[in-house]
N, C-alpha and C. Protein backbone atom coordinates (compact mmCIF):
# COMPACT_ATOMS: atom_id res chain seq x y z
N UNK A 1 -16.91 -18.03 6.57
CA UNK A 1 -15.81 -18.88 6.91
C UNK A 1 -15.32 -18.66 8.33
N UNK A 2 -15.33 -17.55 8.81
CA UNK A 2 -15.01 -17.01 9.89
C UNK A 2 -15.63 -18.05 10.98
N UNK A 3 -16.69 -18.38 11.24
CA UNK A 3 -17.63 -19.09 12.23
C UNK A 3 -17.01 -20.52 12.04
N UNK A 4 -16.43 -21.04 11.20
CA UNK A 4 -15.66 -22.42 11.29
C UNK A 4 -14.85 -22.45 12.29
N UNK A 5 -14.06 -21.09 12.26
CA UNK A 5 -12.86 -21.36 13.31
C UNK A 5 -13.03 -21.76 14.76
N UNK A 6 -14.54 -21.49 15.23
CA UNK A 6 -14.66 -21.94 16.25
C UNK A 6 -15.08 -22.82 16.87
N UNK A 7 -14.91 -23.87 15.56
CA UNK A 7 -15.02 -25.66 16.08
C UNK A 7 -14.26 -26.13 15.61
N UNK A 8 -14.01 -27.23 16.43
CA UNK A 8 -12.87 -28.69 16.48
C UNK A 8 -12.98 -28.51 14.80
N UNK A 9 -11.73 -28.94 14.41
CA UNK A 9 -11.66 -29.23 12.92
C UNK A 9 -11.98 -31.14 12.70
N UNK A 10 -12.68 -31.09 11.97
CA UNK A 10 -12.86 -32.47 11.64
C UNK A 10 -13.30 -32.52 9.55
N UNK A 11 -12.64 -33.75 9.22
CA UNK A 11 -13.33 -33.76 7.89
C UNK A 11 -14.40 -32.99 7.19
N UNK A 12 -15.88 -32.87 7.76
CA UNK A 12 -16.50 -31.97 7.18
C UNK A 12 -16.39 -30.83 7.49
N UNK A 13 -15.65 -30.30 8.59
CA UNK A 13 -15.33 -29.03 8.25
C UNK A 13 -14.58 -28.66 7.45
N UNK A 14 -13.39 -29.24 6.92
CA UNK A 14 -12.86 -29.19 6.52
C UNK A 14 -12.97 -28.99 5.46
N UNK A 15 -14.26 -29.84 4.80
CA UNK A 15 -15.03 -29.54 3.67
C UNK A 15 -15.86 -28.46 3.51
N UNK A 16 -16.00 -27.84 4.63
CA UNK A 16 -17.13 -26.63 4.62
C UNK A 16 -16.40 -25.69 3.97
N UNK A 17 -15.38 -25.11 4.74
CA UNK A 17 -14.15 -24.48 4.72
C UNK A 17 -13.67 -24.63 2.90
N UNK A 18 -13.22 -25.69 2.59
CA UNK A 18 -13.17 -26.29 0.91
C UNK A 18 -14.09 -25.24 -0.21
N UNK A 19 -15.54 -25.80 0.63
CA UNK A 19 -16.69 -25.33 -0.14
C UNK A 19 -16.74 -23.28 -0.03
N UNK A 20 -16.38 -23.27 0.87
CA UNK A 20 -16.59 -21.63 0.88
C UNK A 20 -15.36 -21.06 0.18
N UNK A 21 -14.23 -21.47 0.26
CA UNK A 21 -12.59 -20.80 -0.44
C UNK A 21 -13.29 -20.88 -2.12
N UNK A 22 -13.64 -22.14 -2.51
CA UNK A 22 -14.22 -22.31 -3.84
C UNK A 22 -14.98 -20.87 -4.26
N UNK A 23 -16.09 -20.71 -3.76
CA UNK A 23 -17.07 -19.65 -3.94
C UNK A 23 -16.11 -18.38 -3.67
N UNK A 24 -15.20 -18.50 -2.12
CA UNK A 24 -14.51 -17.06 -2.25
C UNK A 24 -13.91 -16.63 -3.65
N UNK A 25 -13.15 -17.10 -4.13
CA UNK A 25 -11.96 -17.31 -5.28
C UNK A 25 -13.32 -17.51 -6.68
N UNK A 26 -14.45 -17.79 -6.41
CA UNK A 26 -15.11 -17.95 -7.67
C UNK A 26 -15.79 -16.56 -7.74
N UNK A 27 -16.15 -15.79 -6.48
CA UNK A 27 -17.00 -14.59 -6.25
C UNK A 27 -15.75 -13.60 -6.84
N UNK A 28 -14.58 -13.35 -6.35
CA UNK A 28 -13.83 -12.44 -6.81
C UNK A 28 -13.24 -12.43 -8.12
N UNK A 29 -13.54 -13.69 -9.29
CA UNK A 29 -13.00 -13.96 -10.71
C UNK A 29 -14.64 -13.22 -10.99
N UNK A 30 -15.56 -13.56 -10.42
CA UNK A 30 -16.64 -13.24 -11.26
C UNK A 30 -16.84 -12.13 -11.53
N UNK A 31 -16.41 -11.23 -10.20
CA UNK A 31 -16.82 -9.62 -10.03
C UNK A 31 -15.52 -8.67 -10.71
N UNK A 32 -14.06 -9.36 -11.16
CA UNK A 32 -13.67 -8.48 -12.30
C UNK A 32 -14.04 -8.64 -13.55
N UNK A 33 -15.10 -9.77 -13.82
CA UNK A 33 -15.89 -9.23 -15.07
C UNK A 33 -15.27 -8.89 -16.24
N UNK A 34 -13.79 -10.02 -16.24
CA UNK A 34 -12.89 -10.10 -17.18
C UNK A 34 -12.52 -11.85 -17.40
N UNK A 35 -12.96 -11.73 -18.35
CA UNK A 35 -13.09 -13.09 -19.62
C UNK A 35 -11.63 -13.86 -19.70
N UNK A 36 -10.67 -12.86 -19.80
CA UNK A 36 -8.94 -13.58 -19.93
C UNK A 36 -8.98 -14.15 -18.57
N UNK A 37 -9.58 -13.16 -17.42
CA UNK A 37 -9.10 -14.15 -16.05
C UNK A 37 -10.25 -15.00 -15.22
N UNK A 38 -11.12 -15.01 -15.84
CA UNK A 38 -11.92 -16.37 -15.95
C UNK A 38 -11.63 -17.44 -16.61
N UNK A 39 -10.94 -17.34 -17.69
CA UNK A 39 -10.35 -18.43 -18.34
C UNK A 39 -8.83 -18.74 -17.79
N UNK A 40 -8.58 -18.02 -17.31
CA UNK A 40 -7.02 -18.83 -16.79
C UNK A 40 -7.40 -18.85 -15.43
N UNK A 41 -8.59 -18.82 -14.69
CA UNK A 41 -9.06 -19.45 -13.27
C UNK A 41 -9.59 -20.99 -14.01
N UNK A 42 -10.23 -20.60 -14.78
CA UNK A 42 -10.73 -22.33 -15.21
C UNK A 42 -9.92 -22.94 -15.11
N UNK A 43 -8.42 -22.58 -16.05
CA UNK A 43 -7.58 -23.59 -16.31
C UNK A 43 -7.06 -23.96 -15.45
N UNK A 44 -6.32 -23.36 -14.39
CA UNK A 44 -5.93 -23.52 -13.09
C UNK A 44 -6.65 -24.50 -12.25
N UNK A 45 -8.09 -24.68 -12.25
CA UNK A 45 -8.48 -25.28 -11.80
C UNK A 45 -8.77 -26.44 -12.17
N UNK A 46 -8.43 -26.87 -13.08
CA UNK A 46 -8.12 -28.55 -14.02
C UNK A 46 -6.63 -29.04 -14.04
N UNK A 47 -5.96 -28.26 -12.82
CA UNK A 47 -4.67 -28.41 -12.53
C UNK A 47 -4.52 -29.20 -11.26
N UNK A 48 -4.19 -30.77 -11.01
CA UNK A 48 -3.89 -31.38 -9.74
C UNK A 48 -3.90 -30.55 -8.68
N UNK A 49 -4.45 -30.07 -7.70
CA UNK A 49 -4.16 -29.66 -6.44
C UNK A 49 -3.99 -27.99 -6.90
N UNK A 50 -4.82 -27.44 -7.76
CA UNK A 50 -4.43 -26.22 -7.88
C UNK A 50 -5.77 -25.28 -7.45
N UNK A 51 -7.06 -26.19 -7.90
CA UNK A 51 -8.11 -25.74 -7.49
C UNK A 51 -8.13 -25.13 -5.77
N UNK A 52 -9.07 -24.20 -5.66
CA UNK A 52 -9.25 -23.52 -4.70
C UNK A 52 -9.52 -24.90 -3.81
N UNK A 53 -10.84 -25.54 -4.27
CA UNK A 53 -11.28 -26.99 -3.60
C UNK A 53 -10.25 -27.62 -3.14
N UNK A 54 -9.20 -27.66 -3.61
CA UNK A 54 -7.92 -28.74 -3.48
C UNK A 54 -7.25 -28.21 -2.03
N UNK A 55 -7.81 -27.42 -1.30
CA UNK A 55 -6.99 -27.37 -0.14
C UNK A 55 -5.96 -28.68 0.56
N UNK A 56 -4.99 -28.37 0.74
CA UNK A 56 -4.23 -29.59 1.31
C UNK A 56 -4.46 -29.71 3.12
N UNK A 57 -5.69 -30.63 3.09
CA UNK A 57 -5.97 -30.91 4.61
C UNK A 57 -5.11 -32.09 5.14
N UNK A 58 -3.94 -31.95 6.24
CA UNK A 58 -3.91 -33.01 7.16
C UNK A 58 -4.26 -32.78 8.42
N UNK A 59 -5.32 -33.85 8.29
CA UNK A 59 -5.92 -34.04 9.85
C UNK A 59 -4.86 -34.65 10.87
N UNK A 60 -4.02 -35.44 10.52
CA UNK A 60 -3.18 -35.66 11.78
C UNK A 60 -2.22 -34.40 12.47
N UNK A 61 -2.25 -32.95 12.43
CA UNK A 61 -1.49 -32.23 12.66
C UNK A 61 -2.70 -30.89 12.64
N UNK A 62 -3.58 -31.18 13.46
CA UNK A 62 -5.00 -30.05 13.68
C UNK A 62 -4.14 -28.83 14.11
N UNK A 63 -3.25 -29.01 14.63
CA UNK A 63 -2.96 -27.03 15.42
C UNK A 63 -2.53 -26.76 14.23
N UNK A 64 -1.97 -27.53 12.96
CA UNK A 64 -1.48 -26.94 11.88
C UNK A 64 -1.85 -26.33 10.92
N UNK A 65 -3.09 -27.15 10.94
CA UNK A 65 -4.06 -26.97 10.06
C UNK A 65 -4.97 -25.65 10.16
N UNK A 66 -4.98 -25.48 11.66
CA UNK A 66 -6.10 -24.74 12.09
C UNK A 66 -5.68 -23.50 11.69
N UNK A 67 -3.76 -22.96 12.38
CA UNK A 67 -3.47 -22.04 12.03
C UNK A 67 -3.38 -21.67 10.10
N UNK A 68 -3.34 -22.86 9.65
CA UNK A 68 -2.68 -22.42 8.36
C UNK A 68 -4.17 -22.25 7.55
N UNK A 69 -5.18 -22.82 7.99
CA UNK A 69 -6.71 -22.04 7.44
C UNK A 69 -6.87 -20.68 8.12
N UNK A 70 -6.43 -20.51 9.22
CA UNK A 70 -6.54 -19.37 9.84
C UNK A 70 -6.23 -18.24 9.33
N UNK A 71 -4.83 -18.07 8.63
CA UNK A 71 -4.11 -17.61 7.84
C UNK A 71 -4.26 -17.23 6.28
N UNK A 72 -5.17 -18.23 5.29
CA UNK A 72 -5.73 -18.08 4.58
C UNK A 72 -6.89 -17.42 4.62
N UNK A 73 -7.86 -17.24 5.52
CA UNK A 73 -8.86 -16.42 6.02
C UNK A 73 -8.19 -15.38 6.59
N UNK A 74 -7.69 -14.76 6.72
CA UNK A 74 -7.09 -13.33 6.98
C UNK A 74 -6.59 -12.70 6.07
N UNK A 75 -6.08 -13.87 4.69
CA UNK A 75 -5.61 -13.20 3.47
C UNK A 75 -6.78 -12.92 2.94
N UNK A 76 -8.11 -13.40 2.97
CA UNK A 76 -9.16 -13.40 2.32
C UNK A 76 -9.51 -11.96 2.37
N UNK A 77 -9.77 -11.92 4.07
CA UNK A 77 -10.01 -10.30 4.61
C UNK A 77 -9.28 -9.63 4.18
N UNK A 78 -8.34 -9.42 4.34
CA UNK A 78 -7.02 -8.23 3.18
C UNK A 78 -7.10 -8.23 1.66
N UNK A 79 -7.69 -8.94 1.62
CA UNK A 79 -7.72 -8.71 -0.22
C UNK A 79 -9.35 -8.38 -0.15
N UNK A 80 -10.26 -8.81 0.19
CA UNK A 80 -12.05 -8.10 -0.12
C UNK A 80 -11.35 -6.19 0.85
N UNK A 81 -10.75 -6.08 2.05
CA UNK A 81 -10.68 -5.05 2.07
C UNK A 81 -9.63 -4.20 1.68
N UNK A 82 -8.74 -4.45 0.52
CA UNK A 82 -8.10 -4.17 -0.78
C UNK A 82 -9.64 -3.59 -1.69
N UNK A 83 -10.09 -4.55 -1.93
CA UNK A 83 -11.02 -4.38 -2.69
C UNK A 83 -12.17 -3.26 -3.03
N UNK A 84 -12.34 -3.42 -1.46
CA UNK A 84 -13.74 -2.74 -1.10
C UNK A 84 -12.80 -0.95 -1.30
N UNK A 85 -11.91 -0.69 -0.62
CA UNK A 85 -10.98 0.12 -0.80
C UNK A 85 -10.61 1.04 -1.70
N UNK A 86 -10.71 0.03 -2.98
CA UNK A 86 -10.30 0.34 -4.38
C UNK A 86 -8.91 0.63 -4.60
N UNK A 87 -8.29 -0.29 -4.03
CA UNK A 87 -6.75 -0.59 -3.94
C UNK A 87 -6.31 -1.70 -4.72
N UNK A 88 -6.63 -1.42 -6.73
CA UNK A 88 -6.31 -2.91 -7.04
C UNK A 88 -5.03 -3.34 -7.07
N UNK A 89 -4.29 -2.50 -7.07
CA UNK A 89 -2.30 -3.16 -6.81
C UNK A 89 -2.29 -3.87 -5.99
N UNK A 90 -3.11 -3.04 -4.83
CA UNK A 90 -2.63 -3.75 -3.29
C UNK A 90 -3.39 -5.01 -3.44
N UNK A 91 -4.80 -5.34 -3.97
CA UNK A 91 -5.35 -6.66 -4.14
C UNK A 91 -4.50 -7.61 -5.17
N UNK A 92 -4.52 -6.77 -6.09
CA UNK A 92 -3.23 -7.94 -6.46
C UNK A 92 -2.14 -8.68 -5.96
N UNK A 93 -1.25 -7.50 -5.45
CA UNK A 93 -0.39 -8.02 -4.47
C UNK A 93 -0.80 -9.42 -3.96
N UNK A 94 -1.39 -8.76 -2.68
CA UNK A 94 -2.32 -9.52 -1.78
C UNK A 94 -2.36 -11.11 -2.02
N UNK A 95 -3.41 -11.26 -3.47
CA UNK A 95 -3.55 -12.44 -4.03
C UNK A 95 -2.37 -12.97 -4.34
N UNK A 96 -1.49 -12.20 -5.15
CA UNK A 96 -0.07 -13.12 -5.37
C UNK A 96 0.77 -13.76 -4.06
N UNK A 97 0.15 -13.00 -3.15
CA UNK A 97 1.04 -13.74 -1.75
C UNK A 97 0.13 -14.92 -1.64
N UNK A 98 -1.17 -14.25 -1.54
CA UNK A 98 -2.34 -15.84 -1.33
C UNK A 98 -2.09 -17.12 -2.16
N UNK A 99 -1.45 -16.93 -3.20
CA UNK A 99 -1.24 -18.27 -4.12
C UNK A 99 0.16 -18.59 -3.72
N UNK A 100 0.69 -17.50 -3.51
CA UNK A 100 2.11 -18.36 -2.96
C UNK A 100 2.51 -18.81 -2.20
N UNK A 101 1.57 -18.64 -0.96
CA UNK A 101 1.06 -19.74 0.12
C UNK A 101 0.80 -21.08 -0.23
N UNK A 102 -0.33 -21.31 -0.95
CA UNK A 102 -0.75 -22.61 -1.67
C UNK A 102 0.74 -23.49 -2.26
N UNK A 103 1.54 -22.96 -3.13
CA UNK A 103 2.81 -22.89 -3.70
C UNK A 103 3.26 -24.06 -2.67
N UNK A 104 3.62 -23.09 -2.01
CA UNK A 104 5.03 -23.52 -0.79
C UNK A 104 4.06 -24.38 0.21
N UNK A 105 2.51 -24.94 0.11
CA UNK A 105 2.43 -26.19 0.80
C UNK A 105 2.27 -26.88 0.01
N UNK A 106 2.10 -26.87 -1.79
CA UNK A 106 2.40 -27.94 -2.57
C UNK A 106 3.62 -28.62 -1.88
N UNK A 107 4.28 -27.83 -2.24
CA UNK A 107 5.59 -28.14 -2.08
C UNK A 107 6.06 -28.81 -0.84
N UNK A 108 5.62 -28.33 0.21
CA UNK A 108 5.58 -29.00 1.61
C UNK A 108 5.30 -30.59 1.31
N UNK A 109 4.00 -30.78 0.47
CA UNK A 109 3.44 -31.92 0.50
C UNK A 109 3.86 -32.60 -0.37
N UNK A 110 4.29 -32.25 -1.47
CA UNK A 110 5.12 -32.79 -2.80
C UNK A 110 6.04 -33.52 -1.73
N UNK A 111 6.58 -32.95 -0.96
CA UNK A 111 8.19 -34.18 -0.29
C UNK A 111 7.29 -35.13 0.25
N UNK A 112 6.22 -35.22 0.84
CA UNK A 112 5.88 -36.57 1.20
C UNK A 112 4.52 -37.22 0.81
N UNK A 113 4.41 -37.12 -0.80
CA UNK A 113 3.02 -37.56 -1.47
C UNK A 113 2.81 -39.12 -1.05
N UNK A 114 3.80 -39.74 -0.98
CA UNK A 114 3.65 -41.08 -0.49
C UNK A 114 3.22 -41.13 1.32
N UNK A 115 2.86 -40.69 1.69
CA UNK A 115 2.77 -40.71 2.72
C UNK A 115 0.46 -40.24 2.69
N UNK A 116 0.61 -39.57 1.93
CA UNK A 116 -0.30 -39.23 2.24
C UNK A 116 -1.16 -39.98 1.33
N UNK A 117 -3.08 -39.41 2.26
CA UNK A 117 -4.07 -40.11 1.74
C UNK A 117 -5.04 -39.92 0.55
N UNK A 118 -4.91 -40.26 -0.34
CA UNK A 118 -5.53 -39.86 -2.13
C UNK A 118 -6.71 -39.27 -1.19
N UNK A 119 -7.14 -40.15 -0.79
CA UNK A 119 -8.85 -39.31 -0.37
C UNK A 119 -9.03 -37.84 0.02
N UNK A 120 -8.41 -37.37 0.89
CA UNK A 120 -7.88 -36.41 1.93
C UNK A 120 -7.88 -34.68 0.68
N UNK A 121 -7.17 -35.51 -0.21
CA UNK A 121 -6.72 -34.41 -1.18
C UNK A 121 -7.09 -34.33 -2.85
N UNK A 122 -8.48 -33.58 -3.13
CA UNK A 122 -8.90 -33.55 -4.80
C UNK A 122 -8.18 -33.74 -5.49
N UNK A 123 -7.52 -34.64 -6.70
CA UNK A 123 -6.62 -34.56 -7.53
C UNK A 123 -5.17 -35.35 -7.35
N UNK A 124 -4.82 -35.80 -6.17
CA UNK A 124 -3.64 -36.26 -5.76
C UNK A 124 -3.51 -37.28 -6.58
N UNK A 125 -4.52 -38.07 -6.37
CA UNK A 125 -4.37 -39.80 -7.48
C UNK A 125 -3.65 -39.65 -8.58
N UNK A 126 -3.92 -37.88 -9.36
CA UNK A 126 -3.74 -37.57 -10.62
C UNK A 126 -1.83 -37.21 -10.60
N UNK A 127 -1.60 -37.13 -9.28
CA UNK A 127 0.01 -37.00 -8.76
C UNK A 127 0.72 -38.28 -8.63
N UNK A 128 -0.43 -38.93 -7.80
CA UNK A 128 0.79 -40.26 -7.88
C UNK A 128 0.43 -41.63 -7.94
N UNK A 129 -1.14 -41.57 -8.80
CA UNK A 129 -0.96 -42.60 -9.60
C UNK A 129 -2.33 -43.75 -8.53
């Protein structure tokens, strides 16, 4: 993911970026090798805009974007080196901040779903119709 950052953001990157958070978030459910939290990653992810995939991209606001993927890739790094570490509190932690990121740009974007483009965002249609 790292090597994205150093091009122009455009749609398919955007999707690249999409495609790798998926696998990040699917590689670290796989490797605790626990059944309860594979099943409440599934479910989560049959949740509007909850999936890892569901990143909320707006392209009209690139410095925003750039930093706020930027940012999610640094949480990534702090939690694999939590990991690698054998610091699972601190990876926990970690992750609970990482989702509560996601959270608070639902929420960002929840105030202006009308504004935005179904396409842009997995699941939105399923928000507003």
């Amino acid at each position: 993911g790292d090597r994205l950052f150093g091009l122009s953001m455009t749609p398919s990157i955007a999707e690249a970026y999409r495609q790798l958070n998926f696998r990040f978030h699917m590689t670290i459910v796989a490797a605790a090798d626990s059944r309860p939290l594979m099943m409440a990653y599934e479910a989560n992810n049959r949740l509007p805009l909850a999936s890892p995939v569901a990143i909320a991209v707006d392209l009209s606001n690139i410095g925003a974007l750039t930093k706020t993927l930027g940012e999610t890739q640094a949480d990534h790094h702090r939690i694999v080196a939590a990991l690698k570490a054998g610091a699972g509190s601190r990876a926990e932690a970690l992750m609970r901040e990482h989702a509560q990121v996601s959270i608070d740009a639902f929420r960002k974007y929840a105030e202006r779903l009308d504004q935005l483009d179904a396409r842009a965002l997995p699941g939105l249609r399923l928000v507003i119709g």
